[in-house]
N, C-alpha and C. Protein backbone atom coordinates (compact mmCIF):
# COMPACT_ATOMS: atom_id res chain seq x y z
N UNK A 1 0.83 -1.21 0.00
CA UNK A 1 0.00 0.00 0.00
C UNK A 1 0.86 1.25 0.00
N UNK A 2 1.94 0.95 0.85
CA UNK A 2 2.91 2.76 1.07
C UNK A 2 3.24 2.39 -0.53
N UNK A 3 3.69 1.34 -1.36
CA UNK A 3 4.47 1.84 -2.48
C UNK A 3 3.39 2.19 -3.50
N UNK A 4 2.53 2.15 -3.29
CA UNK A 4 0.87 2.50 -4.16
C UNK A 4 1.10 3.81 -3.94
N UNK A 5 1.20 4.63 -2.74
CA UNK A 5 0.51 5.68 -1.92
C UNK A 5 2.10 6.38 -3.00
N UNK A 6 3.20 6.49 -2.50
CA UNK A 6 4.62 6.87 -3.10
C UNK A 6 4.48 7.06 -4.66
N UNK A 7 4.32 5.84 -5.48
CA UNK A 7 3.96 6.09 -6.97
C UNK A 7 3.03 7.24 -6.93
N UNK A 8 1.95 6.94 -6.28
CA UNK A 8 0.67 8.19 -6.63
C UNK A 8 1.57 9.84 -5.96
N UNK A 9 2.56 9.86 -5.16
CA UNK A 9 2.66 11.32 -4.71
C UNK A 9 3.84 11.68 -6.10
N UNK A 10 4.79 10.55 -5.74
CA UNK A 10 5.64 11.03 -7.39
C UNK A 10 4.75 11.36 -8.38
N UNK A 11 3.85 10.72 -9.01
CA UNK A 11 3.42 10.87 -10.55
C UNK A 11 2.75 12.28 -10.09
N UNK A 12 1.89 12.65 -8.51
CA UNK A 12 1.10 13.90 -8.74
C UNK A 12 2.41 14.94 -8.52
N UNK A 13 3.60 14.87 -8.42
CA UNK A 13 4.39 15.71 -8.00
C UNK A 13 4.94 16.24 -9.23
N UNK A 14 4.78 15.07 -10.39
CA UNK A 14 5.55 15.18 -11.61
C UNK A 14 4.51 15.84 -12.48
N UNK A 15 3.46 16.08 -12.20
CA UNK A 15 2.37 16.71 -13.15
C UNK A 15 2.18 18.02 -12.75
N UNK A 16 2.44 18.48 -11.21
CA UNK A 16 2.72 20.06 -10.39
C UNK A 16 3.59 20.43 -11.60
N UNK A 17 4.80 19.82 -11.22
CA UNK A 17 5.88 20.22 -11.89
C UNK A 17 5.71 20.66 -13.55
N UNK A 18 5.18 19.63 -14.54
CA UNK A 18 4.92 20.08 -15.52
C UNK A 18 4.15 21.26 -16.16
N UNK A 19 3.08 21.08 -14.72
CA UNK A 19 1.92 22.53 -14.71
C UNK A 19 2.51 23.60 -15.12
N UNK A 20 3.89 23.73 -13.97
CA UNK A 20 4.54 24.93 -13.73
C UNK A 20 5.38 25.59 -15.31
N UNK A 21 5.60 24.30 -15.81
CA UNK A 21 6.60 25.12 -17.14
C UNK A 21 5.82 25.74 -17.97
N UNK A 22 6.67 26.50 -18.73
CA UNK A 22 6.74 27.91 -19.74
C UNK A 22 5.97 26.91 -21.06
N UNK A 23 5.16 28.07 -21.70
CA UNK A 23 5.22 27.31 -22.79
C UNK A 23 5.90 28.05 -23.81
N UNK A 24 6.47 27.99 -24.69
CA UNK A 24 7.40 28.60 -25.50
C UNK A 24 6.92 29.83 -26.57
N UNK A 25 5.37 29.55 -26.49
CA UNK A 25 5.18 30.28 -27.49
C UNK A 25 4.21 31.58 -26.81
N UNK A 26 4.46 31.60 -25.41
CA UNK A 26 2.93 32.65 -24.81
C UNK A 26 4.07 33.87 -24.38
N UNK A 27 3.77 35.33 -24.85
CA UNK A 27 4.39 36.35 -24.42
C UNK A 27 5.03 36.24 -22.76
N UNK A 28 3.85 36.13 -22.19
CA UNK A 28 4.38 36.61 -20.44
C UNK A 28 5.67 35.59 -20.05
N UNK A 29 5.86 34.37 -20.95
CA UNK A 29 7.18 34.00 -20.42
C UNK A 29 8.30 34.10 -21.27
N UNK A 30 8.07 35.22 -21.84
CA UNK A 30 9.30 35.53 -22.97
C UNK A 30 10.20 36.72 -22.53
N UNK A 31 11.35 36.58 -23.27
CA UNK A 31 12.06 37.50 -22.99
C UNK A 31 11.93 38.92 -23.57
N UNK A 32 12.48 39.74 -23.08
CA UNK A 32 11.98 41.12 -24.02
C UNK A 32 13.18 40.85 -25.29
N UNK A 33 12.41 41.21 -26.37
CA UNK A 33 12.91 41.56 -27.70
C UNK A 33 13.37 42.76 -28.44
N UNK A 34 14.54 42.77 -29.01
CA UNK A 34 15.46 43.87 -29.76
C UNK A 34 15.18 43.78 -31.07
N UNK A 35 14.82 42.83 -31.66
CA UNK A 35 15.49 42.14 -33.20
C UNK A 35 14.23 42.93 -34.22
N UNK A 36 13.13 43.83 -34.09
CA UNK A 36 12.66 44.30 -35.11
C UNK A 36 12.75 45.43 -34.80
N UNK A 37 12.59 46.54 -35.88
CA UNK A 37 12.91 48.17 -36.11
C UNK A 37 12.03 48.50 -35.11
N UNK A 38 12.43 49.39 -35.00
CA UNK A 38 10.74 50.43 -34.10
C UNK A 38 10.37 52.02 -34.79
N UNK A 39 11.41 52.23 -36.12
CA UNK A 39 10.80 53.17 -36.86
C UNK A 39 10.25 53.42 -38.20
N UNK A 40 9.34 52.09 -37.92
CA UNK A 40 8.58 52.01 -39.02
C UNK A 40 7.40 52.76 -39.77
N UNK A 41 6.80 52.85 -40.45
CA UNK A 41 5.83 53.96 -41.05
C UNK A 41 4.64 54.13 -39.97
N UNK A 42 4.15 52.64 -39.31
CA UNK A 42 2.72 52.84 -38.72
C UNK A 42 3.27 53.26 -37.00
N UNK A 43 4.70 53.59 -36.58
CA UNK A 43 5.06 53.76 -35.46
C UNK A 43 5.34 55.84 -35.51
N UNK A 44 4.78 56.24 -36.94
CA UNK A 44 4.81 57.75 -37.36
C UNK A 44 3.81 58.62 -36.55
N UNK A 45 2.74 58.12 -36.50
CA UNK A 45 1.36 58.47 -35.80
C UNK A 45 0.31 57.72 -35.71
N UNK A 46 -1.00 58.36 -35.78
CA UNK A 46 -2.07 57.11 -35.75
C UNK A 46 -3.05 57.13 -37.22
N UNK A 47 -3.38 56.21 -37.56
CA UNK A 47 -4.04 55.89 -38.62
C UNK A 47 -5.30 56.29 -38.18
N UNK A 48 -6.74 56.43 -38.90
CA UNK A 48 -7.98 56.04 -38.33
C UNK A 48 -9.24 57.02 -39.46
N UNK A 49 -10.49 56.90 -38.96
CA UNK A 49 -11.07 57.18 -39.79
C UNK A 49 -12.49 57.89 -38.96
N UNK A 50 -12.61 58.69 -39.25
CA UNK A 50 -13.84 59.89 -37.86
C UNK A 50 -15.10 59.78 -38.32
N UNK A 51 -14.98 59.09 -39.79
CA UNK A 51 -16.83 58.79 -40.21
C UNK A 51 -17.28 57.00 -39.86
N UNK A 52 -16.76 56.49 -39.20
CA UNK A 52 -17.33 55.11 -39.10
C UNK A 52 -18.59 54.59 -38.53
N UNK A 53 -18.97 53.36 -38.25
CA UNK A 53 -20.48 53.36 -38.01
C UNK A 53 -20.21 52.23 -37.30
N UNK A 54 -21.19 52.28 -36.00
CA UNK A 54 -21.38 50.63 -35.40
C UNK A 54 -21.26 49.81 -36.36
N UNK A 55 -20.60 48.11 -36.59
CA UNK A 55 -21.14 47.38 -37.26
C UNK A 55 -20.34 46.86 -38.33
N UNK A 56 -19.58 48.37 -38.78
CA UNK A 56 -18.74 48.21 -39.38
C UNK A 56 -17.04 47.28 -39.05
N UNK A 57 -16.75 47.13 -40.45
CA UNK A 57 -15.25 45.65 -40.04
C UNK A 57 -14.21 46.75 -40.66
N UNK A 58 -13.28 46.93 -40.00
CA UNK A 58 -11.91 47.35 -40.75
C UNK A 58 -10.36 46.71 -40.86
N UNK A 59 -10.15 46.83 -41.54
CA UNK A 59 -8.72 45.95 -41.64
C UNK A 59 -7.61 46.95 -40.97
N UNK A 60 -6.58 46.69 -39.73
CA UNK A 60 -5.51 47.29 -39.99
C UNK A 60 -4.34 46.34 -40.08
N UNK A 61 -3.30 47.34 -40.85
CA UNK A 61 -2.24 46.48 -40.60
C UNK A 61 -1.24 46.91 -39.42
N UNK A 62 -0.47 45.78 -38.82
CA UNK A 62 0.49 45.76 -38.16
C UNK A 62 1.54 46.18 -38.61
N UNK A 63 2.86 46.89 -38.11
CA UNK A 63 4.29 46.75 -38.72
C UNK A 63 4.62 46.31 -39.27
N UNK A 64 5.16 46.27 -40.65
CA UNK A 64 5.83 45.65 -41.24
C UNK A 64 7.18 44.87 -40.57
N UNK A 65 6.89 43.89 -40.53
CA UNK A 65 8.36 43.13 -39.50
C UNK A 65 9.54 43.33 -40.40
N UNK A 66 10.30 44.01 -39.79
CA UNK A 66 12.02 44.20 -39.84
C UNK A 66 13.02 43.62 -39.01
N UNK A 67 13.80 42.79 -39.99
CA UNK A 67 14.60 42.06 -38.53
C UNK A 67 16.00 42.76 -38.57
N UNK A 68 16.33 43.89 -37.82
CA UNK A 68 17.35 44.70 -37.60
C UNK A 68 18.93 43.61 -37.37
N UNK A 69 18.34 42.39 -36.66
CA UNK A 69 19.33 41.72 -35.46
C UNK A 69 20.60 41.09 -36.78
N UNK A 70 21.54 40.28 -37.03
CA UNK A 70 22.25 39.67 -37.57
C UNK A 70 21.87 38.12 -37.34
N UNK A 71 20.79 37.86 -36.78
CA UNK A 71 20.72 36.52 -36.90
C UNK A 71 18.60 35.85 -37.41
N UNK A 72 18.08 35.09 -38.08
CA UNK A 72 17.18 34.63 -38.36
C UNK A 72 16.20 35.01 -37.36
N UNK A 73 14.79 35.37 -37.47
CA UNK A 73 13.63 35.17 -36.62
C UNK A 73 12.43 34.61 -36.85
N UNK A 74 11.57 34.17 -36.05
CA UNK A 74 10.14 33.24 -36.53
C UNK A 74 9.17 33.57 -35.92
N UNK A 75 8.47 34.77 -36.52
CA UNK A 75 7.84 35.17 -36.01
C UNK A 75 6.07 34.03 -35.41
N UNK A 76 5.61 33.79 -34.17
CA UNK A 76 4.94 33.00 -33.90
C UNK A 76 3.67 33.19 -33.06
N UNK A 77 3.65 34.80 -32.89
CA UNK A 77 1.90 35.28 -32.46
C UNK A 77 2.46 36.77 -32.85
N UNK A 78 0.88 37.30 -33.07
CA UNK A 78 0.96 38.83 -32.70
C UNK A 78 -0.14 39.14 -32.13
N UNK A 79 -0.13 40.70 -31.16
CA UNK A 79 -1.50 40.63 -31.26
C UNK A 79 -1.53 42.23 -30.68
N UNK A 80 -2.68 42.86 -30.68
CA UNK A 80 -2.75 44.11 -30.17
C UNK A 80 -2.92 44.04 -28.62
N UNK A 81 -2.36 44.98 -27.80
CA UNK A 81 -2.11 44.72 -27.08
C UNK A 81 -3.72 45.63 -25.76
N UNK A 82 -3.38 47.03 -26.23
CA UNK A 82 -4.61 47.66 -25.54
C UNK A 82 -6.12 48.26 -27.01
N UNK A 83 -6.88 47.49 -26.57
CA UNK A 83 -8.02 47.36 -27.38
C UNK A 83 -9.17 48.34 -26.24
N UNK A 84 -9.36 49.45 -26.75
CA UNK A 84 -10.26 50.21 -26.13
C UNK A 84 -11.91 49.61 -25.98
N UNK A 85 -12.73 49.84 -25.15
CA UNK A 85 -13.90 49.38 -25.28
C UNK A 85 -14.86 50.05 -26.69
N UNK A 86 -15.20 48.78 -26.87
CA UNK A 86 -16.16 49.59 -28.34
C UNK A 86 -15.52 48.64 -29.58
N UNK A 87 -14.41 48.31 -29.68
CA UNK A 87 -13.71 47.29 -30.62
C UNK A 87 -13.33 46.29 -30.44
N UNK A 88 -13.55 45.48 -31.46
CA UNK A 88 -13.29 43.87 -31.43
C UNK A 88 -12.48 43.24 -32.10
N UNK A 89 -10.84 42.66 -31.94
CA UNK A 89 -10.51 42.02 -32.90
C UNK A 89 -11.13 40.67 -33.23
N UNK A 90 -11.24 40.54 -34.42
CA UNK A 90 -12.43 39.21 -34.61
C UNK A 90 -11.64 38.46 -35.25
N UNK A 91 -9.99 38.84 -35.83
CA UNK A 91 -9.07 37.63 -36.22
C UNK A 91 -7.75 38.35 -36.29
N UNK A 92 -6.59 37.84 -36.82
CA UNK A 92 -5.66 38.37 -37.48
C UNK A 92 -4.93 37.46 -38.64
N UNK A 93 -4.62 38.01 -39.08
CA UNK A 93 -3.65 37.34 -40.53
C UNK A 93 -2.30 37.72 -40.97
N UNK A 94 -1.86 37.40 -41.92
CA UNK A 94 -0.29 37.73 -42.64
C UNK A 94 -0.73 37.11 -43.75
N UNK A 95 -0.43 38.77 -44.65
CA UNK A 95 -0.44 38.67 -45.83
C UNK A 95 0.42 38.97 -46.93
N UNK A 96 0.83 38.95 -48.17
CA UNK A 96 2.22 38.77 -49.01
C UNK A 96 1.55 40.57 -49.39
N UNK A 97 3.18 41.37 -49.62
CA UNK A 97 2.78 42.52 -50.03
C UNK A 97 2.19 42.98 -51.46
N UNK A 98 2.98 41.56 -51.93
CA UNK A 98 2.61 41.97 -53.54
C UNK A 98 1.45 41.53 -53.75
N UNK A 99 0.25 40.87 -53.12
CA UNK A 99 -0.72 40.27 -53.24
C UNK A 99 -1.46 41.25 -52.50
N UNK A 100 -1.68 42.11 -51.87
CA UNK A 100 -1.76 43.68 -51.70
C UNK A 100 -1.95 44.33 -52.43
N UNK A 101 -0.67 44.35 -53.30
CA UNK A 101 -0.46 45.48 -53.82
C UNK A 101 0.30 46.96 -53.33
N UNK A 102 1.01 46.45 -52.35
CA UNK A 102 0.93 46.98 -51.08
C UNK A 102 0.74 47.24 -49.74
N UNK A 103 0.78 48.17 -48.80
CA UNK A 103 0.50 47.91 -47.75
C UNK A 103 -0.78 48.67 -46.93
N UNK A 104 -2.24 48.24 -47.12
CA UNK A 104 -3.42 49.01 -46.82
C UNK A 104 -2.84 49.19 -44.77
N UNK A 105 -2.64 50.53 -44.95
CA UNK A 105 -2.87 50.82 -43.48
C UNK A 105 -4.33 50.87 -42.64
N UNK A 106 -4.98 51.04 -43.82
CA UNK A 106 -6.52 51.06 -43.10
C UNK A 106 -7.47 50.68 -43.74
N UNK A 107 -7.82 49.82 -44.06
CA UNK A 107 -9.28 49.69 -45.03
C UNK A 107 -10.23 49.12 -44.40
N UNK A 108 -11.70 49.71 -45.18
CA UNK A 108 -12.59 49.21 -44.68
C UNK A 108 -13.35 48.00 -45.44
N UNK A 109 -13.76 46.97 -44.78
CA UNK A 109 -14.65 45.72 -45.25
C UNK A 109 -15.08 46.20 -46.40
N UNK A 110 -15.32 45.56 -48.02
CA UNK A 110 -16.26 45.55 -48.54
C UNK A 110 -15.79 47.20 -49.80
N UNK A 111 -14.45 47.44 -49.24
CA UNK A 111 -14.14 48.98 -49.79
C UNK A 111 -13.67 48.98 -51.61
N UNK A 112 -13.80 49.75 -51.90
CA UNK A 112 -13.35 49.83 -53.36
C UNK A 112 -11.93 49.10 -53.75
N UNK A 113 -11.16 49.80 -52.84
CA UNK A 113 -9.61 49.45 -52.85
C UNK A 113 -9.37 48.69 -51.70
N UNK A 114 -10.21 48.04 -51.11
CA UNK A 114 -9.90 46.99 -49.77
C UNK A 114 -9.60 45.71 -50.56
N UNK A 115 -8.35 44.88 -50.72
CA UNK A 115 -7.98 44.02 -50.61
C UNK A 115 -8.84 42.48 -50.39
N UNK A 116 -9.36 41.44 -51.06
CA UNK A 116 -10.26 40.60 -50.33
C UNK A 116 -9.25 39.52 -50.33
N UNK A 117 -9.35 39.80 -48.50
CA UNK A 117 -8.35 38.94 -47.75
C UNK A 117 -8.90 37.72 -47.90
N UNK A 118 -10.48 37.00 -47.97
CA UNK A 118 -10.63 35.86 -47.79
C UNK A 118 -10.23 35.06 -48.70
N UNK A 119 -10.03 35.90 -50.21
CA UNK A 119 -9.23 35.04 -51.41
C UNK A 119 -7.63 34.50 -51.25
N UNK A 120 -7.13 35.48 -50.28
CA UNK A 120 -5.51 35.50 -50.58
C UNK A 120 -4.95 34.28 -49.78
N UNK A 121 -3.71 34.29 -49.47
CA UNK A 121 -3.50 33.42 -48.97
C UNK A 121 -2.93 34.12 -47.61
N UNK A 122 -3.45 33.20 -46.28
CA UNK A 122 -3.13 33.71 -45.20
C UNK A 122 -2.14 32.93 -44.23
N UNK A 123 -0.66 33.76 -44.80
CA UNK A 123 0.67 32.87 -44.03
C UNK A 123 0.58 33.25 -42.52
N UNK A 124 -0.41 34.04 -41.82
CA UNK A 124 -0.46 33.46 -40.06
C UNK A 124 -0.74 32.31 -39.98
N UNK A 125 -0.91 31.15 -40.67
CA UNK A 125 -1.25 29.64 -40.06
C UNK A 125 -0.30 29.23 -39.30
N UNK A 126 1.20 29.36 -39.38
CA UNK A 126 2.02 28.92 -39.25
C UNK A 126 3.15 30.25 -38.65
N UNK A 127 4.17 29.72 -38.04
CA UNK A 127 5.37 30.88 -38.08
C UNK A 127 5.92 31.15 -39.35
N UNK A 128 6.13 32.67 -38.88
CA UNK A 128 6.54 33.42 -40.47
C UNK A 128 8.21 33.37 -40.35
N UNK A 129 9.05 33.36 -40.74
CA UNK A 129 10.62 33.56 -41.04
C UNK A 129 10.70 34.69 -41.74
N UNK A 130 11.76 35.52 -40.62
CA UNK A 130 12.25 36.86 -41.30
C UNK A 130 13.74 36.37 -40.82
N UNK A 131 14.43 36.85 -42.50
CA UNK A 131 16.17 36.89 -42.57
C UNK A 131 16.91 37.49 -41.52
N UNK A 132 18.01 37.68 -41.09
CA UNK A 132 18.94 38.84 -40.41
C UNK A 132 18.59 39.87 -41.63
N UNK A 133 18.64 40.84 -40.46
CA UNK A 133 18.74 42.32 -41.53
C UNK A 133 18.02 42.31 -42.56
N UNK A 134 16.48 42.01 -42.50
CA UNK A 134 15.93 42.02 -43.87
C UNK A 134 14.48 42.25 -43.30
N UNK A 135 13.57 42.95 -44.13
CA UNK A 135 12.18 43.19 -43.89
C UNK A 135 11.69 42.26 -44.49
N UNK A 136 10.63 41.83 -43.89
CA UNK A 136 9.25 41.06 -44.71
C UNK A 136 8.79 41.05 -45.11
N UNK A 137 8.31 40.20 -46.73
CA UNK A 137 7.79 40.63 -47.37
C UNK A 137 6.19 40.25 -46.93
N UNK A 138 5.98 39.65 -45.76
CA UNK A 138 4.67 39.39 -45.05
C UNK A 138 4.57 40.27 -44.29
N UNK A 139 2.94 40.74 -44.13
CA UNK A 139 2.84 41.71 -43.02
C UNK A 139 1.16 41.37 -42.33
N UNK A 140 1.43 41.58 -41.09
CA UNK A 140 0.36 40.62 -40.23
C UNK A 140 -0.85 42.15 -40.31
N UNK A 141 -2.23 41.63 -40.16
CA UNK A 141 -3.35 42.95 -39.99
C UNK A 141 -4.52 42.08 -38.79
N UNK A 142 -4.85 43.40 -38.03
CA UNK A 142 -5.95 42.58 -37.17
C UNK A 142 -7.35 43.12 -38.19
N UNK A 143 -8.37 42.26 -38.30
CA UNK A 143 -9.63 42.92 -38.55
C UNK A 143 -10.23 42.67 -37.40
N UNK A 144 -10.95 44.39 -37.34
CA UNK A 144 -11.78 44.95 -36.06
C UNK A 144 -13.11 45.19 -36.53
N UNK A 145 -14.09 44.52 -35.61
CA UNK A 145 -15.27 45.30 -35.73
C UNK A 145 -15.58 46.05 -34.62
N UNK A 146 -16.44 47.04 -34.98
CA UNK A 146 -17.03 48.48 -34.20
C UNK A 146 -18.41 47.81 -33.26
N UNK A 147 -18.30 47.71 -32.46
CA UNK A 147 -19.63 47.01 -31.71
C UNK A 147 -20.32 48.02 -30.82
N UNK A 148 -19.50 49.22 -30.46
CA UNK A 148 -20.27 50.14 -30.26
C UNK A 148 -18.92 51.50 -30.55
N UNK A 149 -19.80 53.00 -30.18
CA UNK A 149 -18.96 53.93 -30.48
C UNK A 149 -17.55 54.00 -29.23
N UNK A 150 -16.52 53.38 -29.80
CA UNK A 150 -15.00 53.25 -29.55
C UNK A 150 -14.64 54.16 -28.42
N UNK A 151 -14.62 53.99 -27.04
CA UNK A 151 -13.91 54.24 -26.10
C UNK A 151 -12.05 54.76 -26.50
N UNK A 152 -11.89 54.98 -27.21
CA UNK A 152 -10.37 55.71 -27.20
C UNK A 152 -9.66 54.70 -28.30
N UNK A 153 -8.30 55.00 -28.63
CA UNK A 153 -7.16 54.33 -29.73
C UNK A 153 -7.14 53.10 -29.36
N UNK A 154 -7.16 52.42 -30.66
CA UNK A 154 -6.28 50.99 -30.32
C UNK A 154 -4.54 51.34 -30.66
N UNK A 155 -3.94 50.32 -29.78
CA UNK A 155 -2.41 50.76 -29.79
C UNK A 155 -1.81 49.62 -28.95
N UNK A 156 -0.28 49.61 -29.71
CA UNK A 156 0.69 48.85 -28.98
C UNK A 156 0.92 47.14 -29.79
N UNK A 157 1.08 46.83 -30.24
CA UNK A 157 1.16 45.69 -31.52
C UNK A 157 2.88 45.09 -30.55
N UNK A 158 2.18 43.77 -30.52
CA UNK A 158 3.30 42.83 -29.72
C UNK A 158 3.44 41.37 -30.64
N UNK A 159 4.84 41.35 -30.62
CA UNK A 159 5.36 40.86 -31.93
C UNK A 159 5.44 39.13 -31.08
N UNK A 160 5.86 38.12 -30.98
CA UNK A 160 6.52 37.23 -30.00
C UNK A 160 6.97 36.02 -31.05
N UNK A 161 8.45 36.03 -30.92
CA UNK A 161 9.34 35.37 -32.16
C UNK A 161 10.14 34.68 -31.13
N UNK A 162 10.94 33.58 -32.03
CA UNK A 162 12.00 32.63 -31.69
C UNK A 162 13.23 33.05 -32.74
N UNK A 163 14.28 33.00 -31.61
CA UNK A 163 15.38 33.59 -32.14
C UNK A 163 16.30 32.65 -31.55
N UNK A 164 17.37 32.06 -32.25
CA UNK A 164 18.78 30.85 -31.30
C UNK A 164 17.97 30.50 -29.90
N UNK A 165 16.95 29.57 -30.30
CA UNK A 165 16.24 28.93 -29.36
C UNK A 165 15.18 29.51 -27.93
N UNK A 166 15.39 30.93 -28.45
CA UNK A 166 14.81 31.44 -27.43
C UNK A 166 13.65 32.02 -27.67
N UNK A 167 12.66 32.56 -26.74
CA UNK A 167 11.14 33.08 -26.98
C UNK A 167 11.51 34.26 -26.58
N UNK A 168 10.87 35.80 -27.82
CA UNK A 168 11.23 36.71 -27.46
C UNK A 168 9.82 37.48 -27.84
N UNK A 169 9.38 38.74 -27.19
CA UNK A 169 8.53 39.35 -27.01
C UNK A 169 9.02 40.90 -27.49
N UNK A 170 8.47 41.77 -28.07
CA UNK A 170 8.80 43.00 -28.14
C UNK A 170 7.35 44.31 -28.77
N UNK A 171 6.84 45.01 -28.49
CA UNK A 171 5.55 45.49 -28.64
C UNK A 171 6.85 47.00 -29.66
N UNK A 172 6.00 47.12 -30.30
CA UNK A 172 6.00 48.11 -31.70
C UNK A 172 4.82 49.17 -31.35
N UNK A 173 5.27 50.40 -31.62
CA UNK A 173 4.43 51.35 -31.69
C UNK A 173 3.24 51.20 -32.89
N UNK A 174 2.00 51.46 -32.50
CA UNK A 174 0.98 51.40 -33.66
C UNK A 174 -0.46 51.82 -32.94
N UNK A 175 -1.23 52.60 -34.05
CA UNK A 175 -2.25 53.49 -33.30
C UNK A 175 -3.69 53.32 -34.40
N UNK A 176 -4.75 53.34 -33.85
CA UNK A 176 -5.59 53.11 -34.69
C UNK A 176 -6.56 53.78 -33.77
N UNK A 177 -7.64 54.64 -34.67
CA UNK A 177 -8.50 55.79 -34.08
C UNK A 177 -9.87 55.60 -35.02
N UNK A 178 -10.58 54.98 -34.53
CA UNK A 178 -12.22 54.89 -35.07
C UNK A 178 -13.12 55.97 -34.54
N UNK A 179 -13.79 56.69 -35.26
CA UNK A 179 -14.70 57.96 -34.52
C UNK A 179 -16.03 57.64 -34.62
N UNK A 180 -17.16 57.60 -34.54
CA UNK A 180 -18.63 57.15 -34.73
C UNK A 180 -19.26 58.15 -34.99
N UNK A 181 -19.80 58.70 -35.93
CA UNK A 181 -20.86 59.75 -36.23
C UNK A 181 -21.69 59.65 -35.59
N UNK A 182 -21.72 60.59 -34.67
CA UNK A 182 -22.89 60.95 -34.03
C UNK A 182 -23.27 60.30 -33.03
C-alpha cells in the first residue's frame, strides 16, 4: 500500500511540476525583444477614420516586421495589445505585399480598394521567417469590428518570435482611431 501511496505522490508531483513550465510560445514567459525596427511607417502616428459606423469591419495592418538583429527570426503570435472598449478584434492574418499590392494601413470591409483577404493566402497559419537584416515581405493585420462607439485608440502591436532557441517578445508602436458619427 505505502508503495501504491509513493507512486501516486511522485506521478502527482511530476504533473505540479509540468503545470509549472513555460510554454514557449505565450508572451508573459518571454524575454523582451530587440530584433525588429521600431521606426517604421505605422510607429509615425495614428491611422484612423472619424466617419465610421457601429457594425462596421476594418482591416488594420500591423508593422511591417524588420529584422534589424544579424541573426534569423520566426515570427509565432501577434497581437494588439490595448483594445479600447467599443472594438473587437475578430481575427488576425499575414499577408504577401505583392498580393496587396501593397501595404493598406486602413481599409474598410467591402471597400473599393480593400484588398479581399478571404481570397488570398493567409501565411499566419504557421510561423513566419524573417532573414537577419531584412524586412518582410509578409505583413500581419488585425480585422476589427465596431460594436459600439470606440472608447479611445487601439495601440501597442506585440510581436513574439524565436530567435537561437529562445522566446522573445517586443511590442512596436501602432495606433488606430475609429470615430462614430454621431
Amino acid at each position: 500500500m505505502s508503495s501504491t501511496r509513493s507512486r501516486a505522490l511522485v506521478l502527482l508531483a511530476a504533473l505540479a511540476l509540468a503545470g509549472c513550465s513555460s510554454s514557449p510560445g505565450k508572451a508573459e514567459h518571454a524575454r523582451v525583444g530587440h530584433a525588429l525596427a521600431v521606426d517604421g511607417a505605422q510607429s509615425s502616428g495614428t491611422v484612423g477614420n472619424e466617419h465610421a459606423r457601429v457594425g462596421e469591419v476594418w482591416y488594420f495592418a500591423l508593422p511591417v516586421p524588420h529584422n534589424t538583429s544579424s541573426r534569423p527570426i520566426e515570427i509565432t503570435n501577434v497581437a494588439i495589445e490595448r483594445i479600447p472598449a467599443g472594438l473587437k478584434v475578430v481575427s488576425y492574418g499575414a499577408y504577401d505585399l505583392e498580393d496587396t499590392e501593397g501595404l493598406p494601413l486602413l481599409a474598410e470591409e467591402g471597400g473599393s480598394f480593400t484588398p479581399d483577404f478571404g481570397s488570398l493566402k493567409d501565411y499566419g497559419k504557421g510561423p513566419l521567417k524573417v532573414p537577419a537584416e531584412a524586412e518582410s515581405e509578409i505583413f500581419y493585420l488585425a480585422k476589427v469590428k465596431i460594436v459600439a462607439p470606440p472608447e479611445g485608440k487601439m495601440s501597442e502591436c506585440r510581436f513574439t518570435y524565436r530567435q537561437g532557441g529562445q522566446v522573445y517578445a517586443q511590442t512596436l508602436d501602432c495606433e488606430l482611431e475609429l470615430k462614430v458619427d454621431g
